[in-house]
C-alpha atoms as a PDB file:
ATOM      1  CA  UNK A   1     -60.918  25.845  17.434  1.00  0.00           C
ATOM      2  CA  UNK A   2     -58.092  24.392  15.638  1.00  0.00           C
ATOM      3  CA  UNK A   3     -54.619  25.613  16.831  1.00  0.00           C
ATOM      4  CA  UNK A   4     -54.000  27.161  12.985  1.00  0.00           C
ATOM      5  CA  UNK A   5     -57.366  28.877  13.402  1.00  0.00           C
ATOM      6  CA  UNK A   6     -56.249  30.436  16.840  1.00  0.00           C
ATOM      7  CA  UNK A   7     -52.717  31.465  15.479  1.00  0.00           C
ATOM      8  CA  UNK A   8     -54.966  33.194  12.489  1.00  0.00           C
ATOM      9  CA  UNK A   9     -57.337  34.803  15.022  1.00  0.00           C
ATOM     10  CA  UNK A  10     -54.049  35.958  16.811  1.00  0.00           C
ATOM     11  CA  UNK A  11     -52.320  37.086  13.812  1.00  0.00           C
ATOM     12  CA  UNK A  12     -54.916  38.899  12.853  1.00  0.00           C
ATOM     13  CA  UNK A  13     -56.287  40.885  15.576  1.00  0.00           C
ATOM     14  CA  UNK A  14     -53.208  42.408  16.390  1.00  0.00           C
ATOM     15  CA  UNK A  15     -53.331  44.722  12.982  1.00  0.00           C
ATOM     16  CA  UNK A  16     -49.957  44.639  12.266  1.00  0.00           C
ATOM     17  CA  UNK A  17     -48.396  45.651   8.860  1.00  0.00           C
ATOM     18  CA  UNK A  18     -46.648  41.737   8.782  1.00  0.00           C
ATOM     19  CA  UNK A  19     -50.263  39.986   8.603  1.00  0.00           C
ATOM     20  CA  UNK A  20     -51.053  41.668   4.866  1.00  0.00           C
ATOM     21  CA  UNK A  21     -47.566  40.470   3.676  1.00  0.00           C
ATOM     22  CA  UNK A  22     -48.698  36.937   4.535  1.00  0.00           C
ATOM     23  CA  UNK A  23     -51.594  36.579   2.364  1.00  0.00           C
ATOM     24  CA  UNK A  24     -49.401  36.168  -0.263  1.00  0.00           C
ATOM     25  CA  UNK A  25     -47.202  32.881   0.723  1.00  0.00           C
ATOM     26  CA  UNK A  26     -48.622  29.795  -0.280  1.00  0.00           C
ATOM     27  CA  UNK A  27     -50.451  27.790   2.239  1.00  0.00           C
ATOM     28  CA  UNK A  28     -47.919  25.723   4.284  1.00  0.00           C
ATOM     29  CA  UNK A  29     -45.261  28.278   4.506  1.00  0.00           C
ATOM     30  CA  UNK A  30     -48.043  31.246   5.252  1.00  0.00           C
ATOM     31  CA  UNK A  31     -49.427  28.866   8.056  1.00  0.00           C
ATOM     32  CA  UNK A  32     -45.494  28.658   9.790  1.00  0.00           C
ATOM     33  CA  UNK A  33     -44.816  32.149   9.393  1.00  0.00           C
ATOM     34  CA  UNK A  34     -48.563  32.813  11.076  1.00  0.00           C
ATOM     35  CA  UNK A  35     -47.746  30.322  13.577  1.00  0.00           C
ATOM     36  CA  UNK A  36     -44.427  31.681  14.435  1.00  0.00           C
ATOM     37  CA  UNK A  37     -45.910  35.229  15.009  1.00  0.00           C
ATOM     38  CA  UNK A  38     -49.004  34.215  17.003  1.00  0.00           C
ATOM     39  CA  UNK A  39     -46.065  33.330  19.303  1.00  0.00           C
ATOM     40  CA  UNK A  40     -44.402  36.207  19.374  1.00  0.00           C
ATOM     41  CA  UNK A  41     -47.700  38.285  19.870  1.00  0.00           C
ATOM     42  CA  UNK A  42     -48.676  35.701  22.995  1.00  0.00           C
ATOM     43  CA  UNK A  43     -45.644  36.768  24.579  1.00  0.00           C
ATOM     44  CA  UNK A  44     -45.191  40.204  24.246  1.00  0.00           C
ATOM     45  CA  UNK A  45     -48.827  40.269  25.207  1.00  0.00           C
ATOM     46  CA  UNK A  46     -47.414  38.990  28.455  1.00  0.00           C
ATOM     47  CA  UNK A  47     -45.589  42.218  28.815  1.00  0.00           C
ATOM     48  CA  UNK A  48     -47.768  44.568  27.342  1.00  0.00           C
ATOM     49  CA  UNK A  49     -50.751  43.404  29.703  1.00  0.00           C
ATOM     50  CA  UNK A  50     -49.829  41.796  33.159  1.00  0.00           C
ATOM     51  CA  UNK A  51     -49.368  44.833  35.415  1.00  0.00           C
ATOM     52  CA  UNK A  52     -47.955  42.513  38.101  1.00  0.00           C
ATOM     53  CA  UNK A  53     -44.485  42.446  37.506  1.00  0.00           C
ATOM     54  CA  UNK A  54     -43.809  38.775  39.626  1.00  0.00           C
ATOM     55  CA  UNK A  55     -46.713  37.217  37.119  1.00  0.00           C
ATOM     56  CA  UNK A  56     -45.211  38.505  33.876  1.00  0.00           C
ATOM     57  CA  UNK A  57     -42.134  36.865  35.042  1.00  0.00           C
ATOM     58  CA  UNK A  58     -43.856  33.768  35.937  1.00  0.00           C
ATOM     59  CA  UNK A  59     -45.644  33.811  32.633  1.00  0.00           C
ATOM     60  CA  UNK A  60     -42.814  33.854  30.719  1.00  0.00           C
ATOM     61  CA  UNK A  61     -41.239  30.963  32.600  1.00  0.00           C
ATOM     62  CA  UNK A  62     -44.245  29.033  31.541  1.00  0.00           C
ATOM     63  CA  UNK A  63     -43.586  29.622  28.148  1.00  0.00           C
ATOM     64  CA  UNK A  64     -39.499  28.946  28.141  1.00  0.00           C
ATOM     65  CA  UNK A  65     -40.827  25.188  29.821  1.00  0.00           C
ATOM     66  CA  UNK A  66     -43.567  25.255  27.006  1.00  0.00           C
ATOM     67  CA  UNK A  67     -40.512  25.831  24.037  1.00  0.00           C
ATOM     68  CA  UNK A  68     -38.698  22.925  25.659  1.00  0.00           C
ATOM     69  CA  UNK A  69     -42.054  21.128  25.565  1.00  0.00           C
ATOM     70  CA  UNK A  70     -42.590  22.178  22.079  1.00  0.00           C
ATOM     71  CA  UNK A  71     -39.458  20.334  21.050  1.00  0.00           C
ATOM     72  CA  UNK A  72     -39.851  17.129  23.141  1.00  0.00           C
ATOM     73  CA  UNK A  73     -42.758  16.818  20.872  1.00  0.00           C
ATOM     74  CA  UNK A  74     -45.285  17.407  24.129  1.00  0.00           C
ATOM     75  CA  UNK A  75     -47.003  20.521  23.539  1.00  0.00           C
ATOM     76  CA  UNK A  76     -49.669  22.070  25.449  1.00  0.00           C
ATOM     77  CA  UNK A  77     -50.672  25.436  23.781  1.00  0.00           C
ATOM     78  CA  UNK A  78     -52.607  25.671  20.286  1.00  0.00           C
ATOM     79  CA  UNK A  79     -49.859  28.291  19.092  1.00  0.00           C
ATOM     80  CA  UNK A  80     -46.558  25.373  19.967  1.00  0.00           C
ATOM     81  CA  UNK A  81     -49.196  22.863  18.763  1.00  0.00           C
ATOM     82  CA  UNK A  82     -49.418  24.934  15.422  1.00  0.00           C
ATOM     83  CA  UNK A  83     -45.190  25.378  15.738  1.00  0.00           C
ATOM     84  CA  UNK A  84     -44.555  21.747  15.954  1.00  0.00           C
ATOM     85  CA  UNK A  85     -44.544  20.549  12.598  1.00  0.00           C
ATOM     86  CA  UNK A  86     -43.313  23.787  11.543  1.00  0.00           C
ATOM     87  CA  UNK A  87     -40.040  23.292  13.648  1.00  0.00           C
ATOM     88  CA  UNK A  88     -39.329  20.497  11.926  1.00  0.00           C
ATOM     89  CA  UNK A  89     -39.840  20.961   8.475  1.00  0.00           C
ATOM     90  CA  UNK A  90     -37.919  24.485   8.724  1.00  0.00           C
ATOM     91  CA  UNK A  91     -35.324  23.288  11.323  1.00  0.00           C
ATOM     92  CA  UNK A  92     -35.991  26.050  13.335  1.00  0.00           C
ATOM     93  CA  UNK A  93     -33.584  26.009  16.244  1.00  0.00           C
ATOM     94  CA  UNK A  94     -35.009  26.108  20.171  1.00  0.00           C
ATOM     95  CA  UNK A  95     -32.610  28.265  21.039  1.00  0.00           C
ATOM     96  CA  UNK A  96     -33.477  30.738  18.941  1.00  0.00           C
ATOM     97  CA  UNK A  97     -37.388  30.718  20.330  1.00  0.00           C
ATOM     98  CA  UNK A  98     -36.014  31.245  23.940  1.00  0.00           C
ATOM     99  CA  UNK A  99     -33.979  34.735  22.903  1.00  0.00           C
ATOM    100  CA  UNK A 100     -37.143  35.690  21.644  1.00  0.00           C
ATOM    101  CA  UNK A 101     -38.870  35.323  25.351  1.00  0.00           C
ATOM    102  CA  UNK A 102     -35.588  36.795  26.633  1.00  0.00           C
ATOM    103  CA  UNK A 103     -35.875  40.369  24.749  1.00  0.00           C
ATOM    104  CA  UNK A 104     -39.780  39.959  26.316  1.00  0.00           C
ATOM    105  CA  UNK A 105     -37.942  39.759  29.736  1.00  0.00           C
ATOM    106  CA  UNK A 106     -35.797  42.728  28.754  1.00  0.00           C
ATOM    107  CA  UNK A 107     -38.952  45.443  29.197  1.00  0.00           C
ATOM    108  CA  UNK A 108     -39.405  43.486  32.330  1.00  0.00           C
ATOM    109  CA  UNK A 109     -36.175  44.714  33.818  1.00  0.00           C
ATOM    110  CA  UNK A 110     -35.625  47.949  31.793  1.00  0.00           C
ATOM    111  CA  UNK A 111     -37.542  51.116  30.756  1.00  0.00           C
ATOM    112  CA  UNK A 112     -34.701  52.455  29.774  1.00  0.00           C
ATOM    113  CA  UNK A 113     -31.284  52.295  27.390  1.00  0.00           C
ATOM    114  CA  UNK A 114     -28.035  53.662  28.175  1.00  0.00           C
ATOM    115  CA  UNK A 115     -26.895  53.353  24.384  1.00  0.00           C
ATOM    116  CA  UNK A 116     -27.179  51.523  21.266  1.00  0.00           C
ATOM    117  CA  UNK A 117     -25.398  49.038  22.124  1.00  0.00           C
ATOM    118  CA  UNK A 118     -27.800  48.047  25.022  1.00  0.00           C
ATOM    119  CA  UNK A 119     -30.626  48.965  22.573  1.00  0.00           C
ATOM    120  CA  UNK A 120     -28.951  46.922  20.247  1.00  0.00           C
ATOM    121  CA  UNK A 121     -29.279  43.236  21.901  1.00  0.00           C
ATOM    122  CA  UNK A 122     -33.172  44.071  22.426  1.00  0.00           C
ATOM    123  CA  UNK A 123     -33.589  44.948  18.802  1.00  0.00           C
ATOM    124  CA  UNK A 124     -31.771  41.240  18.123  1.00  0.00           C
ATOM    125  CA  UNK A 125     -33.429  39.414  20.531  1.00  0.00           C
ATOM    126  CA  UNK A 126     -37.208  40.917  19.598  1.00  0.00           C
ATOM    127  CA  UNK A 127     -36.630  41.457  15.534  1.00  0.00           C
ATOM    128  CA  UNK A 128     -33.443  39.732  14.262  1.00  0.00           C
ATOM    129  CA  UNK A 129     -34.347  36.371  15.938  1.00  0.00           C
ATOM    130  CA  UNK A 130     -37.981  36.857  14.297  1.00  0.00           C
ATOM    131  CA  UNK A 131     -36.289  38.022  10.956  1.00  0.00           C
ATOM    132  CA  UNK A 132     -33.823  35.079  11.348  1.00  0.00           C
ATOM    133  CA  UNK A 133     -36.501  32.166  11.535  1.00  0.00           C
ATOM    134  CA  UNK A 134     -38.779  34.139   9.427  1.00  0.00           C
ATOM    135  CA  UNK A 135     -36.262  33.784   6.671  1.00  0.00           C
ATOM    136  CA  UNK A 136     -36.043  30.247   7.209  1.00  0.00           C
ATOM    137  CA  UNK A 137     -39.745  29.664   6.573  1.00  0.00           C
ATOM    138  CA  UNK A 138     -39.424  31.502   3.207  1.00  0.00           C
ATOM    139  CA  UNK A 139     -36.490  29.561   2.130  1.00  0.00           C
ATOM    140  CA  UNK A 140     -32.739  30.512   1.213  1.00  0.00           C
ATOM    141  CA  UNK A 141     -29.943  29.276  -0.992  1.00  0.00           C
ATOM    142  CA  UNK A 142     -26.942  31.923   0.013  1.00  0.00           C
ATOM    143  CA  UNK A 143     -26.017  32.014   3.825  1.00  0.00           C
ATOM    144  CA  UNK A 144     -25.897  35.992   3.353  1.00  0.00           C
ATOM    145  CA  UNK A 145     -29.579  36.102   3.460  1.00  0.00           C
ATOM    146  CA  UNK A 146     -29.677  35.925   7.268  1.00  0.00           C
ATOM    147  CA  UNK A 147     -27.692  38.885   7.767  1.00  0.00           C
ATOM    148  CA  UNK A 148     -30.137  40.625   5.479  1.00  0.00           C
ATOM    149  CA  UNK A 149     -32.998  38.987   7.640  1.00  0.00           C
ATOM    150  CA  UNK A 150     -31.077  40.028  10.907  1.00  0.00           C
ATOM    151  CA  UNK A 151     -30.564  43.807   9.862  1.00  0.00           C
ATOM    152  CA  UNK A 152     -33.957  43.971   8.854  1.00  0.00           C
ATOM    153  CA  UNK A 153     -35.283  42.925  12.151  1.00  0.00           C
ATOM    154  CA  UNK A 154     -32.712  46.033  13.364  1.00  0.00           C
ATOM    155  CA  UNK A 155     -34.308  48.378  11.146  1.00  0.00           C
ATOM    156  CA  UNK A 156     -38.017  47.401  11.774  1.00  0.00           C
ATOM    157  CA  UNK A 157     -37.490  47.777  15.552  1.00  0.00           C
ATOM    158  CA  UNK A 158     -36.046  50.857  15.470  1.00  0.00           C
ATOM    159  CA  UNK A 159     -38.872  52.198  12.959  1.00  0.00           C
ATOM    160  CA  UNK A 160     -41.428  50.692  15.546  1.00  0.00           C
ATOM    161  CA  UNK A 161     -39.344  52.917  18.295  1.00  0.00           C
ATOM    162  CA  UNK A 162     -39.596  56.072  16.439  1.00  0.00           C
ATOM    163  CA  UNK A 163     -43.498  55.430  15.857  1.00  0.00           C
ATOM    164  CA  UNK A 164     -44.606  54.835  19.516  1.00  0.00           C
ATOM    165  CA  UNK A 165     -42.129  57.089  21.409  1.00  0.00           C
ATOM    166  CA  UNK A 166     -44.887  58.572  22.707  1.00  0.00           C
ATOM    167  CA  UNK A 167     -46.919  55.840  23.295  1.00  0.00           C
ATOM    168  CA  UNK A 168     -43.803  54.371  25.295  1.00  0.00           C
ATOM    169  CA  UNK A 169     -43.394  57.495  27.035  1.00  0.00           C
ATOM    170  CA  UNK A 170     -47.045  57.147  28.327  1.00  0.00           C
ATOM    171  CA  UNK A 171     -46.160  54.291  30.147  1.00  0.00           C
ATOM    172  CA  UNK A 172     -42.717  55.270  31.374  1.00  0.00           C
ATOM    173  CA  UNK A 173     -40.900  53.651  29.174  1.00  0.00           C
ATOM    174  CA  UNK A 174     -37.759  55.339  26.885  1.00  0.00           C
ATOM    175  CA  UNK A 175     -35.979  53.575  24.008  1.00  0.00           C
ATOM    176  CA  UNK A 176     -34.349  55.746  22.543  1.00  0.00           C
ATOM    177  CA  UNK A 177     -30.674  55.460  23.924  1.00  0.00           C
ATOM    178  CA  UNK A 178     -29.976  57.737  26.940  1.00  0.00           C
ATOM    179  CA  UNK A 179     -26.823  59.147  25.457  1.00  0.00           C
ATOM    180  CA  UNK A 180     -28.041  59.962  22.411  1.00  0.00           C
ATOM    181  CA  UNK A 181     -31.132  62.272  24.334  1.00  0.00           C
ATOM    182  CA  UNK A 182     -27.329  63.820  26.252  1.00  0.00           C
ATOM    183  CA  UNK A 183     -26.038  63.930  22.417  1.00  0.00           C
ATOM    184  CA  UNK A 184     -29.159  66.436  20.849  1.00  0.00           C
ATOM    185  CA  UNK A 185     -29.908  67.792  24.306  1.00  0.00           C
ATOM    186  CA  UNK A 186     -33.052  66.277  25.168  1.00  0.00           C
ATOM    187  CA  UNK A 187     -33.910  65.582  28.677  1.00  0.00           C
ATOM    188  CA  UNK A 188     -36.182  62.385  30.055  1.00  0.00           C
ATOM    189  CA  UNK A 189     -38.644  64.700  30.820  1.00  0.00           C
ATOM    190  CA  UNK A 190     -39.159  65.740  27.342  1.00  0.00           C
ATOM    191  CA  UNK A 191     -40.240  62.568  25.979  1.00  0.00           C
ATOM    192  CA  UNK A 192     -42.101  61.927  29.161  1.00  0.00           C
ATOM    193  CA  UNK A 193     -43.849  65.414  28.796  1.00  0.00           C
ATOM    194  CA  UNK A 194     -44.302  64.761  25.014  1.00  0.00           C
ATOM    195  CA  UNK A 195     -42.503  68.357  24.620  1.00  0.00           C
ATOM    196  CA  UNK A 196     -42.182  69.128  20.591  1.00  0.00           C
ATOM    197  CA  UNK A 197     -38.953  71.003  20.060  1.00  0.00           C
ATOM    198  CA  UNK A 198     -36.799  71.431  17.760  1.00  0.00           C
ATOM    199  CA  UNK A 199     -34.299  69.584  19.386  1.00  0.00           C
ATOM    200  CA  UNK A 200     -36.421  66.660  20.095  1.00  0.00           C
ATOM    201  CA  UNK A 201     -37.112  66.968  15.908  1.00  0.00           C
ATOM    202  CA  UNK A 202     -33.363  66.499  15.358  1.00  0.00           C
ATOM    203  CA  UNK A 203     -33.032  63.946  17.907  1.00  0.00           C
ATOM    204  CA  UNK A 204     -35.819  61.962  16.032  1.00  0.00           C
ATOM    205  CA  UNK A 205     -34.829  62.279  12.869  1.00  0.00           C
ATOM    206  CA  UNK A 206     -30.987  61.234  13.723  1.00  0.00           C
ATOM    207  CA  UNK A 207     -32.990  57.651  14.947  1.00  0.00           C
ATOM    208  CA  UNK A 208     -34.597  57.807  11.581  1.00  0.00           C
ATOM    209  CA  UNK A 209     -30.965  57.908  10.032  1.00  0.00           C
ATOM    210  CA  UNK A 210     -30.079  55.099  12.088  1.00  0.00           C
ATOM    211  CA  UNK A 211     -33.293  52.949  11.062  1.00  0.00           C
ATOM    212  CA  UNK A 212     -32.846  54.217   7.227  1.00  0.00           C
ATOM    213  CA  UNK A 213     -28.911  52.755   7.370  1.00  0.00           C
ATOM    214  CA  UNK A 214     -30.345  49.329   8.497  1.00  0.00           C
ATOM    215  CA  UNK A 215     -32.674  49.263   5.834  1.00  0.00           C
ATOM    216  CA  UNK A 216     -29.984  49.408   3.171  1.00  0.00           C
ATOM    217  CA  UNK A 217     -27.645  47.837   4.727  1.00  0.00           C
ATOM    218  CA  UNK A 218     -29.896  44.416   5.176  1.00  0.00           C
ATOM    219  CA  UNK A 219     -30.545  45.013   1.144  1.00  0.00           C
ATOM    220  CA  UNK A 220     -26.873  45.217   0.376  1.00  0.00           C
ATOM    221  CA  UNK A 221     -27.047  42.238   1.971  1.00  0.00           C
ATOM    222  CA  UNK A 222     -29.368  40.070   0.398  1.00  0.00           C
ATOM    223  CA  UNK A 223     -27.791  38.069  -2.519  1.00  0.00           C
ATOM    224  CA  UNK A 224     -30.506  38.517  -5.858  1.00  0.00           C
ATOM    225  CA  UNK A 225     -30.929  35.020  -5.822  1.00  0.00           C
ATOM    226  CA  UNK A 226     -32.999  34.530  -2.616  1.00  0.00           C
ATOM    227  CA  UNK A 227     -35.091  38.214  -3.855  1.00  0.00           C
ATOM    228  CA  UNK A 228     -37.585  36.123  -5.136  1.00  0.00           C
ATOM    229  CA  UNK A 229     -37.882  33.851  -1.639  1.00  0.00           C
ATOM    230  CA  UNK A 230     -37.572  36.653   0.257  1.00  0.00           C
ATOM    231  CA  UNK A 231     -40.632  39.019  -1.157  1.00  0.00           C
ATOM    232  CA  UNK A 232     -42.142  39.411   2.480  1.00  0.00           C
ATOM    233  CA  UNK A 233     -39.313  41.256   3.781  1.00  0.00           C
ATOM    234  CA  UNK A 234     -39.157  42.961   0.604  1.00  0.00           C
ATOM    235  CA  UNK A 235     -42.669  44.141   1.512  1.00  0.00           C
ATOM    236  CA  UNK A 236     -42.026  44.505   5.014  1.00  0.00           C
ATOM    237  CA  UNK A 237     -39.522  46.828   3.899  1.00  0.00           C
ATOM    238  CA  UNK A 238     -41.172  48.996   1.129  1.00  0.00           C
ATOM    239  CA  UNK A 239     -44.335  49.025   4.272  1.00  0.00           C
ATOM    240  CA  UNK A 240     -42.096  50.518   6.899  1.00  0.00           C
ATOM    241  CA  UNK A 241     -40.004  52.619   5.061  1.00  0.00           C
ATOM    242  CA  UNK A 242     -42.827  54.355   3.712  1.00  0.00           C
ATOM    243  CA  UNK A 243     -44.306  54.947   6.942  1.00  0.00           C
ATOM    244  CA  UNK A 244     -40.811  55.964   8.681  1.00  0.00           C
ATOM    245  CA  UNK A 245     -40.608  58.309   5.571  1.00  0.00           C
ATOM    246  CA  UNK A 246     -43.957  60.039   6.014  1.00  0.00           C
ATOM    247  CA  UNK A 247     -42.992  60.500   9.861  1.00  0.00           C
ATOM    248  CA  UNK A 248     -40.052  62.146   8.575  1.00  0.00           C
ATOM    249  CA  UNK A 249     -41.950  64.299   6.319  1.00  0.00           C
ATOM    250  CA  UNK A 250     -44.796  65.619   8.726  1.00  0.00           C
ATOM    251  CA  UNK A 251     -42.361  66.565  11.193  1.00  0.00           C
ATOM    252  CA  UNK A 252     -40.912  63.646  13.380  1.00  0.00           C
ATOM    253  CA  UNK A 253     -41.836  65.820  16.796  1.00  0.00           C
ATOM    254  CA  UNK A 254     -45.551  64.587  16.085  1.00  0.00           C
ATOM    255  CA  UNK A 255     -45.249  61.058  16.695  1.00  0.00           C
ATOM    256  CA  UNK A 256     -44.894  62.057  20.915  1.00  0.00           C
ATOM    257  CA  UNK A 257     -48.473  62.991  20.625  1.00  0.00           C
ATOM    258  CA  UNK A 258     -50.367  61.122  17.951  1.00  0.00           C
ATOM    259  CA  UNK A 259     -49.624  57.475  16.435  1.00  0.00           C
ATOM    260  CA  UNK A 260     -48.955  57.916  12.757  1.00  0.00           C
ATOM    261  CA  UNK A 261     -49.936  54.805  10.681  1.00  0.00           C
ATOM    262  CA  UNK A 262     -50.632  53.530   7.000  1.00  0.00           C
ATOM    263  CA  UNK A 263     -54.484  52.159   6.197  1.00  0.00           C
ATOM    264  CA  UNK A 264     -54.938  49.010   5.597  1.00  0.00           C
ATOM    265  CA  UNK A 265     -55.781  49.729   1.892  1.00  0.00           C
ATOM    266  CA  UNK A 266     -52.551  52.124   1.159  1.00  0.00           C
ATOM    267  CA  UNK A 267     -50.235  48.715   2.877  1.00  0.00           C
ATOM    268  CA  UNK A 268     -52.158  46.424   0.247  1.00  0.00           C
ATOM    269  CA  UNK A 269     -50.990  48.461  -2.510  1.00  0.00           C
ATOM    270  CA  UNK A 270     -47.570  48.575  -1.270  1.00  0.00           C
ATOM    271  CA  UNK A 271     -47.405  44.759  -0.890  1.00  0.00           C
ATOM    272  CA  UNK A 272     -49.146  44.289  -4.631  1.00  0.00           C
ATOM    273  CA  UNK A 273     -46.955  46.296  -6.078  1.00  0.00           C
ATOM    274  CA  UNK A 274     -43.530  44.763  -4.224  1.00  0.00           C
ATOM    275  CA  UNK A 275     -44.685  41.278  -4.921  1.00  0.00           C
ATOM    276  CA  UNK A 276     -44.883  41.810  -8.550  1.00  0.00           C
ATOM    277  CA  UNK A 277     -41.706  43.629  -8.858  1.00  0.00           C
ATOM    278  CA  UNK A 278     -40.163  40.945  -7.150  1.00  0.00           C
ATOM    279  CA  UNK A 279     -41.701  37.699  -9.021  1.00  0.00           C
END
């Protein structure tokens, strides 16, 4: 197996909304931006599957000495294989790979956020960073375009957030910022207990807000002349804010119980019909 062909096996298996917007790049830049998130899937895998706390750690050591390994030019692992030439045509910066493994080392230490603020750095370390290089890959004439790729990353963490609280909650684990739970209130036990109330309604649909005023701030952001470069997040964008809206819309409360999604077919006509309106 080829390290592109295990970054596309990685890609997609994990049946995320990102690996239908990719299909549509042409073939070197869909390659990098399939290479770049094979690597973030291998290492929040790390997380989401080592119940051994002292091995996740250890695993993601590995992978900060692999990054540095990546750009000595000496890598081991098909995915920094696939990255290698990718780092250098896109000038993708090293530093920006190890914040990445850093918001992985966040659920390590935390199950919980005090506020947004905390919430905040985990969101830039786990999306903007992503959203950042991600924009490089595409291509961008106006500087502005990476705060529109690093409020997007914002926005699409705190969509993903709302849409697995209750997954989260299933394995102890709360984003949602403490004080804001004080703010509506909402008690741990709530979210743990997967309680639907009307409070815990409000409560969701104020992180919905939050999520919504990322979304259009990151537009305001992005200059029209780097629309056309940027179409993925444009999909990205029309994908996720359709599904945050339909959460909204069949009562927020649900999502502690069930995980609400879009098929596969409904994303495919949301990415069609973004692409064209944006060619």
């Amino acid at each position: 197996m080829t390290p592109q062909q295990y970054c596309q096996d990685k890609a997609a298996n994990s049946g995320s909304s990102f690996y239908y917007s990719f299909k549509f790049l042409p073939r070197k830049k869909r390659e990098a931006i399939t290479a770049l998130y094979a690597f973030c899937r291998e290492v929040d895998d790390v997380v989401d599957e080592c119940t051994e706390l002292k091995v996740a750690q250890v695993k993601l050591a590995w992978w900060k000495d692999e990054i540095s390994n990546l750009y000595q030019g000496k890598p081991i692992h098909p995915i920094t294989q696939a990255l290698q030439p990718v780092v250098a045509d896109y000038q993708l910066s090293e530093e920006h790979f190890n914040e990445i493994i850093d918001g992985m080392e966040m659920d390590l230490n935390f199950n919980r956020y005090q506020d947004f603020k905390q919430l905040q750095l985990y969101c830039y370390r786990v999306a903007s960073v992503v959203g950042i290089l991600s924009a490089q890959i595409f291509g961008f004439t106006h500087r502005k375009t990476l705060k529109f790729a690093h409020d997007l990353g914002i926005a699409f963490q705190l969509t993903n957030i709302v849409r697995d609280v209750g997954e989260d909650a299933r394995r102890n684990r709360i984003y949602i910022p403490l004080d804001d739970l004080a703010r509506f209130n909402v008690t741990e036990e709530d979210i743990l207990r997967s309680r639907e109330s009307a409070s815990v309604k409000k409560l969701l649909g104020d992180q919905i807000e939050r999520a919504e005023r990322y979304y259009d701030l990151a537009l305001q952001a992005l200059p029209a002349e780097d629309r056309k470069q940027q179409r993925v997040g444009l999909i990205m964008t029309a994908i996720y804010r359709t599904l945050l809206r339909e959460i909204k819309a069949g009562g927020a409360e649900k999502v502690l119980n069930a995980r609400i999604s879009l098929g596969p077919f409904r994303k495919i006509l949301i990415a069609t019909g973004c692409w064209l309106k944006n060619l």
